[in-house]
C-alpha atoms as a PDB file:
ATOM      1  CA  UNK A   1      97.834  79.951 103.931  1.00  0.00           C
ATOM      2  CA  UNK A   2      97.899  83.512 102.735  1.00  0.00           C
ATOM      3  CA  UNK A   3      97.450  86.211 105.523  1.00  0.00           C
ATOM      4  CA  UNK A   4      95.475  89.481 103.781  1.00  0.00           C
ATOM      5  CA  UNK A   5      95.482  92.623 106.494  1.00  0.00           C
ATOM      6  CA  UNK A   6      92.595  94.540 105.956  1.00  0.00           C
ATOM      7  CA  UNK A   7      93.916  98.829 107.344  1.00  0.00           C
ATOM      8  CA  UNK A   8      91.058 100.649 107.709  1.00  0.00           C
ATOM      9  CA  UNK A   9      92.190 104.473 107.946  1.00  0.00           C
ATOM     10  CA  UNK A  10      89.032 106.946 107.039  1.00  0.00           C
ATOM     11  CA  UNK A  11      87.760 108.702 110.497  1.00  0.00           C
ATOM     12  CA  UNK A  12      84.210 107.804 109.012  1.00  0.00           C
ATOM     13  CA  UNK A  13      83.120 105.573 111.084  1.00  0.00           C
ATOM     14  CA  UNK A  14      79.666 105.287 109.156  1.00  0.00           C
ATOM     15  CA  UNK A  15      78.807 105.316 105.574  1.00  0.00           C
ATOM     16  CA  UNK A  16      82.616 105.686 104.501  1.00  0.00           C
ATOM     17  CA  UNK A  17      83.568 105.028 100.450  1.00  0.00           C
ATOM     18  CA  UNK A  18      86.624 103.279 101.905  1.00  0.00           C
ATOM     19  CA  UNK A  19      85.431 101.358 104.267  1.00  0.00           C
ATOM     20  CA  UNK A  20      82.643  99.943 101.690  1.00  0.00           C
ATOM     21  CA  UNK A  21      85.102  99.530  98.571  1.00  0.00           C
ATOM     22  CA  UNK A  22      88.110  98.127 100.938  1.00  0.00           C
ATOM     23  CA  UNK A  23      85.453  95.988 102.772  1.00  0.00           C
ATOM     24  CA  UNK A  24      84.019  94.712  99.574  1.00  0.00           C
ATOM     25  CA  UNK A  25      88.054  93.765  98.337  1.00  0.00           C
ATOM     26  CA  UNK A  26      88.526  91.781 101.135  1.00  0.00           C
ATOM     27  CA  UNK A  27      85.069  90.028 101.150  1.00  0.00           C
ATOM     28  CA  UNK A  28      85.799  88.976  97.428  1.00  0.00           C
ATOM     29  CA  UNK A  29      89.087  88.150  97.940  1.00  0.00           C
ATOM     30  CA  UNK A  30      88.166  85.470 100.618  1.00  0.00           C
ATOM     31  CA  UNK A  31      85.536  84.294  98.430  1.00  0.00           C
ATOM     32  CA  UNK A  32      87.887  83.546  95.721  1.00  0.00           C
ATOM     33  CA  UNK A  33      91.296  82.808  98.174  1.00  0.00           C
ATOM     34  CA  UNK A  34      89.292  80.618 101.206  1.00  0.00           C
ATOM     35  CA  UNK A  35      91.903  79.733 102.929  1.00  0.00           C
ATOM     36  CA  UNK A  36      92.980  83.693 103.251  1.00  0.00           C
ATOM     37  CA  UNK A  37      93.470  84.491 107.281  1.00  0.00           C
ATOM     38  CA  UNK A  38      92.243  88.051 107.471  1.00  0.00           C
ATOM     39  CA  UNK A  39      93.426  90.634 110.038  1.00  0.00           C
ATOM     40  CA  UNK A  40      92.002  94.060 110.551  1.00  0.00           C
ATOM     41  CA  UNK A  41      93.575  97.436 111.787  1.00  0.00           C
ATOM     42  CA  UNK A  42      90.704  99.824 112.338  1.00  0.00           C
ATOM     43  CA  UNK A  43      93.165 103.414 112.266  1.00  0.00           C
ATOM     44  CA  UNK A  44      89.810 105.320 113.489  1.00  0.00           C
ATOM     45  CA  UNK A  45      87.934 102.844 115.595  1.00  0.00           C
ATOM     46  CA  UNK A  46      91.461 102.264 117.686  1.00  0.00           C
ATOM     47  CA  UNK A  47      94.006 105.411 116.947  1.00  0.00           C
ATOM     48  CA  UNK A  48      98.127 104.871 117.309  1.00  0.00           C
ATOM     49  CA  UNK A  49      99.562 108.096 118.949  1.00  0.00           C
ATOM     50  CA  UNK A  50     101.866 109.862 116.915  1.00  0.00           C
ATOM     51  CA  UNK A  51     104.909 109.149 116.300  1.00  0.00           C
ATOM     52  CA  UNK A  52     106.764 111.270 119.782  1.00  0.00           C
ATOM     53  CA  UNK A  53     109.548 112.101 122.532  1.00  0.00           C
ATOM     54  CA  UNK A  54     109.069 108.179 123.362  1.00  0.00           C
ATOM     55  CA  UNK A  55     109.828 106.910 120.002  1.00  0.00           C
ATOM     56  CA  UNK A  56     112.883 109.169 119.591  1.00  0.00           C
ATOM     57  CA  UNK A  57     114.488 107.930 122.450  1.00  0.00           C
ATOM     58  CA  UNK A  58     114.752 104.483 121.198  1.00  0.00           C
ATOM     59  CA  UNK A  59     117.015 105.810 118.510  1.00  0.00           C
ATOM     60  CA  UNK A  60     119.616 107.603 121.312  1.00  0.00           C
ATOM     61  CA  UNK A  61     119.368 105.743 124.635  1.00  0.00           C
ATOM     62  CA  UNK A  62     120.523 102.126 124.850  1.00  0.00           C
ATOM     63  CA  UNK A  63     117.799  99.424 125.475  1.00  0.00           C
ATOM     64  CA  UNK A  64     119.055  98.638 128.827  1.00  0.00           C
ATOM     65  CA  UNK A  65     118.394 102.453 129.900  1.00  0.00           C
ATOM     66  CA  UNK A  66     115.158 103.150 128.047  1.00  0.00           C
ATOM     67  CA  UNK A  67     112.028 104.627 129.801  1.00  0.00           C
ATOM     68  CA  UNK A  68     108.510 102.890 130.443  1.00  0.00           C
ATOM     69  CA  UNK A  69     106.907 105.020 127.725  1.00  0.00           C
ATOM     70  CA  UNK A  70     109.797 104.001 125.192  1.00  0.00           C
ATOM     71  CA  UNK A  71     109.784 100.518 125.970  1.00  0.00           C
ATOM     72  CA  UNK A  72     105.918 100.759 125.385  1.00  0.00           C
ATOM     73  CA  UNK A  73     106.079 102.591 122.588  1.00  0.00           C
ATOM     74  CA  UNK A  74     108.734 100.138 121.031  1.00  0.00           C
ATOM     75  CA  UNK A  75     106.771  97.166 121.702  1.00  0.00           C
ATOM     76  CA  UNK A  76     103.971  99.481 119.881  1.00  0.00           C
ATOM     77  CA  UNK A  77     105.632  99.761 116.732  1.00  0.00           C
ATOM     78  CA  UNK A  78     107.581  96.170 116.817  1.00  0.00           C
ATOM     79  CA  UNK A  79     103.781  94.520 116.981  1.00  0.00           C
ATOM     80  CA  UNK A  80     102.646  96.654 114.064  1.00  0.00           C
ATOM     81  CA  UNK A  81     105.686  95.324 112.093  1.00  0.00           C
ATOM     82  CA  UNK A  82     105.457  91.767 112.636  1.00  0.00           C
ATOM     83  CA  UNK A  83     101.607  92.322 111.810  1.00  0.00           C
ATOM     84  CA  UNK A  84     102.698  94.106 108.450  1.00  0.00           C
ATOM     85  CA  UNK A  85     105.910  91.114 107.847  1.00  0.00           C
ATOM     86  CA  UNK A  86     103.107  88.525 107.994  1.00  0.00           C
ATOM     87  CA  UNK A  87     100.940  89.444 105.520  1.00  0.00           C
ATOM     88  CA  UNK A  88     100.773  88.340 102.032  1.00  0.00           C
ATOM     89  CA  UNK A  89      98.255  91.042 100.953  1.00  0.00           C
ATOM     90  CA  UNK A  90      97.420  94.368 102.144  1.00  0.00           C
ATOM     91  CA  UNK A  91      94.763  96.327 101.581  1.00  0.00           C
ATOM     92  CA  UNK A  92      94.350  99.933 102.454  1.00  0.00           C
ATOM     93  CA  UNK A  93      91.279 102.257 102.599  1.00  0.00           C
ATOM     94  CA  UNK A  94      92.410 105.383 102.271  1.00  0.00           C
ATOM     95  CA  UNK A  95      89.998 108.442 101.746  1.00  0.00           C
ATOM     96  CA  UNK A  96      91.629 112.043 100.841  1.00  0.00           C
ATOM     97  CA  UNK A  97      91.482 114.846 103.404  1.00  0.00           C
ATOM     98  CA  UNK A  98      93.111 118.213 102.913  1.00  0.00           C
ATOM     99  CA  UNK A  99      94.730 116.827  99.627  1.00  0.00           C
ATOM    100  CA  UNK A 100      96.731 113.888 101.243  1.00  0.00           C
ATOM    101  CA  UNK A 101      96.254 111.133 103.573  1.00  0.00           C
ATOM    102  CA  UNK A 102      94.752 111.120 107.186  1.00  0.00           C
ATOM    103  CA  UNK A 103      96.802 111.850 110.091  1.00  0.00           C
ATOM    104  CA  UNK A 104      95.650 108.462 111.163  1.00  0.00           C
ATOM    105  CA  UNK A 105      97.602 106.501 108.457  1.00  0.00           C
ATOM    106  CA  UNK A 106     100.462 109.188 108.652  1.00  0.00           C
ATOM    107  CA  UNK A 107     101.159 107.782 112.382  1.00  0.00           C
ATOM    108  CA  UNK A 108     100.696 104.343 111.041  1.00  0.00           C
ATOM    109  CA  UNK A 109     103.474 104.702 108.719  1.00  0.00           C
ATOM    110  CA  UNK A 110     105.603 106.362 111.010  1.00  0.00           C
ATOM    111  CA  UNK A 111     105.726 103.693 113.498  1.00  0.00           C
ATOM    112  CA  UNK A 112     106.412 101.176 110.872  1.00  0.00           C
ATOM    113  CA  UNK A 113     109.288 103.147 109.534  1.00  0.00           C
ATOM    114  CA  UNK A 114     111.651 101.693 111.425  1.00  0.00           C
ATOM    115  CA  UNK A 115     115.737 101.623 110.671  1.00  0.00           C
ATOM    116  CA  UNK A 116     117.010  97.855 110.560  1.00  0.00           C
ATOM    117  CA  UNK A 117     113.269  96.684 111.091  1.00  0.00           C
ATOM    118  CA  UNK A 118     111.841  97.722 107.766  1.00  0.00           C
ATOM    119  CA  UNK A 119     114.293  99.390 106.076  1.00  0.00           C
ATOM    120  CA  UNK A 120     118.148  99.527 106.359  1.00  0.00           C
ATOM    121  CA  UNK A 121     121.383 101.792 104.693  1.00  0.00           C
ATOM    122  CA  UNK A 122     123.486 100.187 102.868  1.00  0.00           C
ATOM    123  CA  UNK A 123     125.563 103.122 101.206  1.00  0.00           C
ATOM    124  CA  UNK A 124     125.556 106.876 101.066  1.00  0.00           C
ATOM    125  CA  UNK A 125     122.838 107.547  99.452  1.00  0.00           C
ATOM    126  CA  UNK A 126     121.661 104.024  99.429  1.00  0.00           C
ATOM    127  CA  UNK A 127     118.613 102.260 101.250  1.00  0.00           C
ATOM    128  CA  UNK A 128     116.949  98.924 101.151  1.00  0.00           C
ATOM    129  CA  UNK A 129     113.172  98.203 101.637  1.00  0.00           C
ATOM    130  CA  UNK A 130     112.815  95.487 104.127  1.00  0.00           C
ATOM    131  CA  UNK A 131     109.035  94.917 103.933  1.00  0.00           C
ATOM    132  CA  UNK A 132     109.108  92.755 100.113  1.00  0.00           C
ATOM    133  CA  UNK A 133     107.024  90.292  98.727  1.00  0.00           C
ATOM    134  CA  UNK A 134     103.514  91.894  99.381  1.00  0.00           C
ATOM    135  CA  UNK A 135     100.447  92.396  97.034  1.00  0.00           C
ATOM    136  CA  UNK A 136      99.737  95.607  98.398  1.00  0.00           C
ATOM    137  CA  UNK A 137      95.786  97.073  96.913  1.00  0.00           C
ATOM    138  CA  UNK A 138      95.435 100.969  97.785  1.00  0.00           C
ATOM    139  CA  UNK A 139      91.795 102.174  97.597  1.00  0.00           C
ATOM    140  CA  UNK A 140      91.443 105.790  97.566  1.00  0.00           C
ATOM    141  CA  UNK A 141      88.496 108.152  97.492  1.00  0.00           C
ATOM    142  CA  UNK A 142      88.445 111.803  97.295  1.00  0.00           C
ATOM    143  CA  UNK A 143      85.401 114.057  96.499  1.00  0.00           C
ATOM    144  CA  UNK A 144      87.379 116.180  93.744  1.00  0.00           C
ATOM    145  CA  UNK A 145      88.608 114.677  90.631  1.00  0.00           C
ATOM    146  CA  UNK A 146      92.719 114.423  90.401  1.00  0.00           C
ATOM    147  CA  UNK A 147      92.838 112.432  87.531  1.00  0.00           C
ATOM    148  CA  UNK A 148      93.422 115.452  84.795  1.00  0.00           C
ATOM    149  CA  UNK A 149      96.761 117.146  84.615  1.00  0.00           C
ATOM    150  CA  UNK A 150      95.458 119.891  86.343  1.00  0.00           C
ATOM    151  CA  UNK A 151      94.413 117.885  89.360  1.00  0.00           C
ATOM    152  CA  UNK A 152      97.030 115.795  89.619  1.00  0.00           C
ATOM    153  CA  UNK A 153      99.247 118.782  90.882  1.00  0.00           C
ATOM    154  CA  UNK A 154      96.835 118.844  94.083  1.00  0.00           C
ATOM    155  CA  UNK A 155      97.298 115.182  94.750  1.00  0.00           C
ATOM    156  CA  UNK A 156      99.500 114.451  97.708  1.00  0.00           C
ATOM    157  CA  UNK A 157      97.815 111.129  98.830  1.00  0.00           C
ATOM    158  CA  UNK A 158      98.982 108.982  95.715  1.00  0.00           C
ATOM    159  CA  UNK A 159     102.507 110.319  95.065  1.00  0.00           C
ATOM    160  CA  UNK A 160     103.535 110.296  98.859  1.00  0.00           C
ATOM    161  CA  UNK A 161     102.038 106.408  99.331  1.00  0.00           C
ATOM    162  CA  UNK A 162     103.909 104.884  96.558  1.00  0.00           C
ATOM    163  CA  UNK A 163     106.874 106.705  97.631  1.00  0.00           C
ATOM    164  CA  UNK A 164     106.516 105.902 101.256  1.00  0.00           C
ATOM    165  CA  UNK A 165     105.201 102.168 100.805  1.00  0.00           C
ATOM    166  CA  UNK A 166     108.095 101.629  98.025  1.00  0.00           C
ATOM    167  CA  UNK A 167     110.847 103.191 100.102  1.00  0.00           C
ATOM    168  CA  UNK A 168     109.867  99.919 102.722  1.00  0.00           C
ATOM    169  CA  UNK A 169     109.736  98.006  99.690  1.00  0.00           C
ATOM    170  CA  UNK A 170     106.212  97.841  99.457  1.00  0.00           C
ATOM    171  CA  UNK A 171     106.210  97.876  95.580  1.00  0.00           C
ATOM    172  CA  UNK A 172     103.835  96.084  94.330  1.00  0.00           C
ATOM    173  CA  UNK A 173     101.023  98.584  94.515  1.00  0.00           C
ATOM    174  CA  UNK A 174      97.535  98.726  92.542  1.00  0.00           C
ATOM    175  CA  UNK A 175      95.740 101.640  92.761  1.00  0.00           C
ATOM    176  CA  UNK A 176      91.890 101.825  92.698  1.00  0.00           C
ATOM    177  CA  UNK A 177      90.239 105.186  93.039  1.00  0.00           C
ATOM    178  CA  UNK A 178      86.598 106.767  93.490  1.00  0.00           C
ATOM    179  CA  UNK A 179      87.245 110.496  92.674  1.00  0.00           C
ATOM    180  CA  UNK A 180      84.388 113.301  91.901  1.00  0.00           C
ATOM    181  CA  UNK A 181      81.149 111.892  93.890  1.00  0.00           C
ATOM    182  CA  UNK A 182      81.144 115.857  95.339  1.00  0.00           C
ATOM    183  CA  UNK A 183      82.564 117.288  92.448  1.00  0.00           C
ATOM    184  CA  UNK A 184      79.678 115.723  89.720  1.00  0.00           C
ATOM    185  CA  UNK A 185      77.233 114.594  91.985  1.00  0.00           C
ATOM    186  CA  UNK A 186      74.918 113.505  89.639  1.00  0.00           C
ATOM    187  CA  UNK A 187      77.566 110.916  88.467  1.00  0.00           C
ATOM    188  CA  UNK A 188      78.293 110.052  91.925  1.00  0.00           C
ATOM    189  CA  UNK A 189      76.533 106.414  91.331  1.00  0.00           C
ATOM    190  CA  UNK A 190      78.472 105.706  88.355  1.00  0.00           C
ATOM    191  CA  UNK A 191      81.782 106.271  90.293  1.00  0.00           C
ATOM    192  CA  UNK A 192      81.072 104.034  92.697  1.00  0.00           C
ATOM    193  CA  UNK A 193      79.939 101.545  90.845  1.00  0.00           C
ATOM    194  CA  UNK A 194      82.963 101.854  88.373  1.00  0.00           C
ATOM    195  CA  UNK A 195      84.980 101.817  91.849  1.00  0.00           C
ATOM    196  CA  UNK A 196      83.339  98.811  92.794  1.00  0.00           C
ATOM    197  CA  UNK A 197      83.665  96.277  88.919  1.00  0.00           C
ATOM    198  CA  UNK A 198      87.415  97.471  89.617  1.00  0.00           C
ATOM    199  CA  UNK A 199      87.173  95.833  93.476  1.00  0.00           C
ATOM    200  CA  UNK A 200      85.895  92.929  91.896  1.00  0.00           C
ATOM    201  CA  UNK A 201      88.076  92.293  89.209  1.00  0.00           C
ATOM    202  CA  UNK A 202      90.969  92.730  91.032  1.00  0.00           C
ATOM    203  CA  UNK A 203      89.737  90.811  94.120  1.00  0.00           C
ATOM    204  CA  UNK A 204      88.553  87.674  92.040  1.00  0.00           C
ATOM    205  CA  UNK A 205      91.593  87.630  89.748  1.00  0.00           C
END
């Protein structure tokens, strides 16, 4: 039985282009996968704190010795591992803000980053992705256009995602973007619904 988590990461609570494409993914998906078990991390609805003092001590002080804030901030990120290790699929909404991705996700993928947990050394130089086998569906939207040369140098959402999701190991990424609803309003329909035959052909295939 596949396991599909559904990350939810725009601070749109309301009528968010991520939250309707990435909703829309999943909703297909299940249709065409029915005995998917879904499991939703709202980013927004239910923040993480960032990545801190807490978290840095687990790296330095034994286990034996470690603080009630470290052990709870351990347990934190060890729960948002095994939820990561069990799934099959991913699928991340991801909307642009100030050229990259939310803070929200940021901490996400901080706590997940874990040495030995979902990623390990294993030279100078050398490091292993831990987190492997996963479908993993990024859906972006920004309200600029990055898809010309030109933009593409102001893009820091895609490039650091398939860095940062490939350095776990994460590699098997498709990317499905709305980009421009600001930028040409009047084709701001079209976009979406592009955005959304995408959705569905990936979803259903």
């Amino acid at each position: 039985m596949p396991t599909l988590l559904h990350i939810h990461s725009s601070p749109n609570l309301g009528p968010s282009v991520t939250r309707s494409l990435s909703s829309r993914f999943v909703e297909r998906f299940s249709a065409s996968h029915p005995d998917t078990t879904v499991d939703v991390l709202d980013l927004a609805a239910d923040p993480l704190p960032h990545f801190g003092p807490a978290n840095m001590a687990a790296a330095m002080t034994p286990p034996e010795n470690f603080s009630e804030a470290t052990r709870v901030a351990v347990g934190r990120s060890a729960q948002l591992i095994d939820q990561i290790m069990r799934a099959n699929v991913i699928v991340l909404g991801v909307p642009m803000i100030n050229f990259t991705a939310p803070t929200q996700l940021k901490a996400w993928i901080d706590h997940i980053s874990i040495p030995q947990k979902t990623f390990r050394y294993t030279g100078p130089g050398k490091v292993e992705g831990l987190v492997v086998g996963k479908r993993v569906f990024l859906i972006a939207a920004s309200g600029m256009d990055y898809s010309t040369a030109q933009g593409k140098a102001f893009d820091f959402l895609e490039p650091m995602l398939r860095w940062q999701l490939g350095f776990l190991g994460m590699t098997d990424l498709t990317v499905i973007r709305a980009q421009g609803m600001r930028m040409f309003p009047e084709k701001a329909t079209d976009i979406m619904a592009a955005a959304e035959a995408e959705v569905d052909r990936l979803a259903l295939g």
